[in-house]
C-alpha atoms as a PDB file:
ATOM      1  CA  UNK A   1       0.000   0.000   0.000  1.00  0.00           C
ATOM      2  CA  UNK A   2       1.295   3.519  -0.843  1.00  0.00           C
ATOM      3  CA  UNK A   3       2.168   5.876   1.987  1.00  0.00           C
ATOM      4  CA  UNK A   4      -0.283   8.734   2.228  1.00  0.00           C
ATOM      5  CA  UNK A   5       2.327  11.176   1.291  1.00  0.00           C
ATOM      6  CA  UNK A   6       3.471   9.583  -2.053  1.00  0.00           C
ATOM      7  CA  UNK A   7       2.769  11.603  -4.780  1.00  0.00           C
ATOM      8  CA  UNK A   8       1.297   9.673  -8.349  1.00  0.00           C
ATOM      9  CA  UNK A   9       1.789  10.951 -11.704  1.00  0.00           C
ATOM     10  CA  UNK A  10      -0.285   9.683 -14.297  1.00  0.00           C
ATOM     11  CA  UNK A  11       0.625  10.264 -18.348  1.00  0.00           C
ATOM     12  CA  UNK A  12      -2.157   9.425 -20.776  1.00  0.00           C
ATOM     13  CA  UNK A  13      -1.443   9.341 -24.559  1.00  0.00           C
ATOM     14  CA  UNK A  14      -3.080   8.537 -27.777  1.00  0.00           C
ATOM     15  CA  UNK A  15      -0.466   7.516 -30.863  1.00  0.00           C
ATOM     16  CA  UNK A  16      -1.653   6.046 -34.438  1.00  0.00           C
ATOM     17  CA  UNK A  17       1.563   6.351 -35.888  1.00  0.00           C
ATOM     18  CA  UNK A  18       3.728   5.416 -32.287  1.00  0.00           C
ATOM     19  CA  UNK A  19       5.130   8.834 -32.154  1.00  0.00           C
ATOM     20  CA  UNK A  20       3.180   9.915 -29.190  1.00  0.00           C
ATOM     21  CA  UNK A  21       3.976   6.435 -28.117  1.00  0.00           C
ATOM     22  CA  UNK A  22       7.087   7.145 -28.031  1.00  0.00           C
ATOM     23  CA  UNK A  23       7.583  10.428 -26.340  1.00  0.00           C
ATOM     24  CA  UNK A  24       4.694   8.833 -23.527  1.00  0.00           C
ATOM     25  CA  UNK A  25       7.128   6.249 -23.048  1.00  0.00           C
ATOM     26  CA  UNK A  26      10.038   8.875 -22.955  1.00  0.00           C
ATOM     27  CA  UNK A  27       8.437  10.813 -20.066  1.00  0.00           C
ATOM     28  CA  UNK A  28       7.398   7.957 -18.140  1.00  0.00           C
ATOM     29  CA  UNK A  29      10.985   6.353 -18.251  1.00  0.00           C
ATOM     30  CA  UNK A  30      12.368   9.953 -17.168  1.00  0.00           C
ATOM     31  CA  UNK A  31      10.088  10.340 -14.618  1.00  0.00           C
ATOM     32  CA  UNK A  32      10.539   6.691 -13.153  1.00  0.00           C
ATOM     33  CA  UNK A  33      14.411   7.898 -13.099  1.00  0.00           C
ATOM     34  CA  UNK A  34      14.264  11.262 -12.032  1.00  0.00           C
ATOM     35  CA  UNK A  35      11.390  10.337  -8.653  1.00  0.00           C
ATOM     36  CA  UNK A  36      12.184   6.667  -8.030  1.00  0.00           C
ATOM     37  CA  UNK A  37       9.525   6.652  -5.077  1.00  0.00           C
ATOM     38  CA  UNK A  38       6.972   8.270  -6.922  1.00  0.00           C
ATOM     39  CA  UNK A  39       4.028   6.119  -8.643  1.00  0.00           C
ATOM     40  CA  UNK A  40       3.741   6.879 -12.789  1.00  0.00           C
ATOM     41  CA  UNK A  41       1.084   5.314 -14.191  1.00  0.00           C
ATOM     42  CA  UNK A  42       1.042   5.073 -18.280  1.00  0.00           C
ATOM     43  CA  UNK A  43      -2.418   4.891 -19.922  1.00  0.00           C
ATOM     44  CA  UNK A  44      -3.324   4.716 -23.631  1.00  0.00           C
ATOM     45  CA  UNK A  45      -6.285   7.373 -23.503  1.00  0.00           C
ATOM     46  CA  UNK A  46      -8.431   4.480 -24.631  1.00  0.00           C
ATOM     47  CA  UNK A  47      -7.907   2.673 -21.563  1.00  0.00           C
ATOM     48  CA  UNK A  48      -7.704   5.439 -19.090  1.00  0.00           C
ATOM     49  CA  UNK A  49     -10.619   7.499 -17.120  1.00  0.00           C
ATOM     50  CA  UNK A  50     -12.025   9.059 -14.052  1.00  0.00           C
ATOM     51  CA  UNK A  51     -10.060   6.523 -11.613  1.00  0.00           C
ATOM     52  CA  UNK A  52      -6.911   7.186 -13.090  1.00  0.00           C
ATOM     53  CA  UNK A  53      -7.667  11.027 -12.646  1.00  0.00           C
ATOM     54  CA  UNK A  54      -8.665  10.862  -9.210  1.00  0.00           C
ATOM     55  CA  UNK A  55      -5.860   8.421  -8.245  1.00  0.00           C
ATOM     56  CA  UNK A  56      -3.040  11.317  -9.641  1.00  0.00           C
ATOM     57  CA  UNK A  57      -1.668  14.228  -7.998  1.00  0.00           C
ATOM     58  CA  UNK A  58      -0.897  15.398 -11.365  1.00  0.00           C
ATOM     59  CA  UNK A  59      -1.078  14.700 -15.387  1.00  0.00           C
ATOM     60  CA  UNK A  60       1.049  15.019 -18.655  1.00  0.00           C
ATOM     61  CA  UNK A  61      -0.790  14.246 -22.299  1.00  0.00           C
ATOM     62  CA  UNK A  62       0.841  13.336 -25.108  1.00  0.00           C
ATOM     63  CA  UNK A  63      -1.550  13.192 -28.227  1.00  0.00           C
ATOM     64  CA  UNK A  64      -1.201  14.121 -32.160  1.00  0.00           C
ATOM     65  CA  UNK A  65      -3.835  16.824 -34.237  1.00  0.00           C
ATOM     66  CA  UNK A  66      -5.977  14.768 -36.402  1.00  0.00           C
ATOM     67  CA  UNK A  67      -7.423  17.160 -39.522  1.00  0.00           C
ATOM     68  CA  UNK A  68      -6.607  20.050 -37.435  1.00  0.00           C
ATOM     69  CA  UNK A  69      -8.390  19.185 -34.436  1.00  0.00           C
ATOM     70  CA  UNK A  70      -7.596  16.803 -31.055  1.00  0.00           C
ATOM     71  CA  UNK A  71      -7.351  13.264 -32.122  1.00  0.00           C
ATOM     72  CA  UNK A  72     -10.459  11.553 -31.762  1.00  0.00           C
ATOM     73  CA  UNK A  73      -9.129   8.620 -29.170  1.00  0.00           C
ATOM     74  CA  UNK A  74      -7.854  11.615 -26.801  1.00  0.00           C
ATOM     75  CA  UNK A  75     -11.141  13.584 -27.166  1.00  0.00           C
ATOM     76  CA  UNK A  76     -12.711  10.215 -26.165  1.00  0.00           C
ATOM     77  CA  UNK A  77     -10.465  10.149 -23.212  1.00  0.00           C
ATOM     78  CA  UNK A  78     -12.121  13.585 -22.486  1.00  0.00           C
ATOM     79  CA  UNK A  79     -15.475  13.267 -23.468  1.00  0.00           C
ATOM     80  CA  UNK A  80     -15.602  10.105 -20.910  1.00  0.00           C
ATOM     81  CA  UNK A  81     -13.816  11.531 -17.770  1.00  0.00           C
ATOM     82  CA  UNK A  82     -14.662  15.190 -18.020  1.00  0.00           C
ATOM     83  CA  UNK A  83     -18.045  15.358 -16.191  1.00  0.00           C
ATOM     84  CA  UNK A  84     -17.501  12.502 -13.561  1.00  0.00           C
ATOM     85  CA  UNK A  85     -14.205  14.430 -12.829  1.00  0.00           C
ATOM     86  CA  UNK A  86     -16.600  17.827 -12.676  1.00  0.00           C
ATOM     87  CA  UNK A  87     -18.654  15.750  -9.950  1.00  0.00           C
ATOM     88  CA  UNK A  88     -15.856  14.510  -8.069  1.00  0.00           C
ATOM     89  CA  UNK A  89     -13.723  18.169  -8.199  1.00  0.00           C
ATOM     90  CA  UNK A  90     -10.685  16.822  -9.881  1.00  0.00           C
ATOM     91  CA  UNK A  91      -8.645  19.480 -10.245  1.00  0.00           C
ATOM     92  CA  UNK A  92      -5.182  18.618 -11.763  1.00  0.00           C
ATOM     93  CA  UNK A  93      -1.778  20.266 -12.726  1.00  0.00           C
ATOM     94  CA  UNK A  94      -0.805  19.459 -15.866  1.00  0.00           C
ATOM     95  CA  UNK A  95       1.553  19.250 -19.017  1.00  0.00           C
ATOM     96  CA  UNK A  96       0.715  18.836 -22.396  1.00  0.00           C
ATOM     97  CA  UNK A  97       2.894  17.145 -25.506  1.00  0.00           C
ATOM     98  CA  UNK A  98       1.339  17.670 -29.340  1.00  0.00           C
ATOM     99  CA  UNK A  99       3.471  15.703 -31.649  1.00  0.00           C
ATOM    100  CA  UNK A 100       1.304  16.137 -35.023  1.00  0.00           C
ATOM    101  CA  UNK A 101       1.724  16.373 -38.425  1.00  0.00           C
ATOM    102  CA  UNK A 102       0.759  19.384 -38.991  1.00  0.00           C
ATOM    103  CA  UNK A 103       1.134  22.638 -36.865  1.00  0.00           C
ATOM    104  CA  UNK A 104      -0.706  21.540 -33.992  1.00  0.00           C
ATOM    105  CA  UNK A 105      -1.999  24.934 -33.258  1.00  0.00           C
ATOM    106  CA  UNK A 106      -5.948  23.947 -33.104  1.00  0.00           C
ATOM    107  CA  UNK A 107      -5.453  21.121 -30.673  1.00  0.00           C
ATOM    108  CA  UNK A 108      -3.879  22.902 -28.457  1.00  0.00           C
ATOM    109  CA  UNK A 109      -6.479  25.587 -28.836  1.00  0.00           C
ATOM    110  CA  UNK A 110      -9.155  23.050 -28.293  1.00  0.00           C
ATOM    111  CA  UNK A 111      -7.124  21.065 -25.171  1.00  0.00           C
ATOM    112  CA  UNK A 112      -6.631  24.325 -23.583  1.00  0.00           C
ATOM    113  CA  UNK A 113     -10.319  25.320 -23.474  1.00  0.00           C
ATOM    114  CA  UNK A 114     -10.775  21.699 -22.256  1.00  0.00           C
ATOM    115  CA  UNK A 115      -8.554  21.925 -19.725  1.00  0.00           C
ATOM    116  CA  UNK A 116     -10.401  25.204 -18.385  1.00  0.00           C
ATOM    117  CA  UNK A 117     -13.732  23.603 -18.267  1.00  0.00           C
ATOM    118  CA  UNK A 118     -11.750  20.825 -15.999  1.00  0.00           C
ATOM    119  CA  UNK A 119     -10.564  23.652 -14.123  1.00  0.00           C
ATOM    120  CA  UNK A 120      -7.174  21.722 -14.344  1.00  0.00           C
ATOM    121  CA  UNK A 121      -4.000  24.363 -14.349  1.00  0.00           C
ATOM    122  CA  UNK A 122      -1.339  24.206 -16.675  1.00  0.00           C
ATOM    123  CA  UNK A 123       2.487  24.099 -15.020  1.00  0.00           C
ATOM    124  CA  UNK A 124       4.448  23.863 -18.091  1.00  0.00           C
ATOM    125  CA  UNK A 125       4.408  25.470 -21.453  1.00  0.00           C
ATOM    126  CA  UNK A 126       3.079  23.228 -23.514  1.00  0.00           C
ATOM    127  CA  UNK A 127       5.146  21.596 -26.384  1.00  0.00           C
ATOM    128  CA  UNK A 128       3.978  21.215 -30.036  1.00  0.00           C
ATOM    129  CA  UNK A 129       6.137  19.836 -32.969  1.00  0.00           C
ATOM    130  CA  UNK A 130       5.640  18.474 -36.151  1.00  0.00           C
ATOM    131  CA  UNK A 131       6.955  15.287 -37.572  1.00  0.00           C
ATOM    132  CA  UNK A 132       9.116  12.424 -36.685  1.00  0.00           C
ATOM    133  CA  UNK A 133      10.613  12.534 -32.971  1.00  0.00           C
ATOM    134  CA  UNK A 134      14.022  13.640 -33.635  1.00  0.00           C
ATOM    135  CA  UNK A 135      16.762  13.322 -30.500  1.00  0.00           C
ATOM    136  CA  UNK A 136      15.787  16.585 -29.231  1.00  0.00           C
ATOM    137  CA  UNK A 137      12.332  16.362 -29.228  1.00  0.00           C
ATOM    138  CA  UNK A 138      12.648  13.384 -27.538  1.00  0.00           C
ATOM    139  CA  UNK A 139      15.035  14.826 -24.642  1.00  0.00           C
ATOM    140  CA  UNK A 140      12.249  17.371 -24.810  1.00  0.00           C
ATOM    141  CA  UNK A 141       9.824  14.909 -23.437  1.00  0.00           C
ATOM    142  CA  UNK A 142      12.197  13.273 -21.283  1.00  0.00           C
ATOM    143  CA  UNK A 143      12.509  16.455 -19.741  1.00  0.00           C
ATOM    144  CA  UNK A 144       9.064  17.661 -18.983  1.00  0.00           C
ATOM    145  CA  UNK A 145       8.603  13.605 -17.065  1.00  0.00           C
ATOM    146  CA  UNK A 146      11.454  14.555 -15.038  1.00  0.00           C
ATOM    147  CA  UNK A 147      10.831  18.243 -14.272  1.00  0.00           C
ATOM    148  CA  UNK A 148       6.975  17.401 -13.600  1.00  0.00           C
ATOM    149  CA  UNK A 149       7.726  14.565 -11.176  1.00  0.00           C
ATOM    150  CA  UNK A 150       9.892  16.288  -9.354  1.00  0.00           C
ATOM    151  CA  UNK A 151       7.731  19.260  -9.269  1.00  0.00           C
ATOM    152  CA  UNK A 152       4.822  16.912  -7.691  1.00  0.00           C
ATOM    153  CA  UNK A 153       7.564  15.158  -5.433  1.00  0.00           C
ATOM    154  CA  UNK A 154       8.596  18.727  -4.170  1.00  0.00           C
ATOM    155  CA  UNK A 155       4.747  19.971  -4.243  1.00  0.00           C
ATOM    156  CA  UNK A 156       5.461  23.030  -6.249  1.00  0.00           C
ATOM    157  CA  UNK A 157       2.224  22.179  -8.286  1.00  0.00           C
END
């Protein structure tokens, strides 16, 4: 059993193509490293939902822009959890990762007027690239795991 104090993270992604996958997988590893005490949970959007959100101290999403809007299987995610997580006051910190094809600028329009109606508050600036992972992008998602665990471990957010 986890002691009261322990802080959980939980990252939820949706990936067709793996690259949100792969950053998800990225973040989790980092934060796993960075907090070893701390408990990450990884989701696929498809399989996550109101539990996960009220068992987490705080959240990071990784998703792609499908035809210039949130990717359906995230929006899912959301259209599922948001109003049980309304009833139960689940108000989260939280980072957000757009790897897309495109310029990702509408899903991240759309998630951030999502994220209001959660009444969730962001703590990082959100990242949004295009295309194929490259090394950076994916020390860039390393980087926001480790930073936002040991934000949560340190209660800053």
């Amino acid at each position: 059993m986890a002691q009261t104090d322990s802080k959980h993270l939980l990252i939820v992604y949706h990936s067709q193509s793996g690259r949100n996958e792969s950053l998800a997988y990225a973040a989790y590893r980092a934060a796993c490293e960075a907090e070893p005490d701390m408990h990450v949970r990884l989701r696929r959007a498809a399989e996550a939902g109101t539990r996960d959100l009220a068992w987490c101290n705080g959240v990071l999403l990784f998703f792609p822009e499908n035809f210039g809007a949130i990717a359906g299987g995230m929006k899912d995610f959301f259209d599922r959890s948001f109003y049980p997580a309304i009833d139960r006051q689940i108000h989260l910190p939280y980072g957000v990762f757009i790897c897309t094809g495109n310029d990702g600028s509408n899903a991240l329009q759309q998630f951030e007027r999502i994220a209001r109606g959660y009444l969730w508050r962001c703590v990082s600036e959100p990242i949004v690239t295009a295309g194929a992972p490259s090394g950076e992008v994916i020390l860039q998602a390393e980087e926001l795991g480790a930073a936002f665990a040991m934000g949560l471990k340190m209660g800053v957010f």
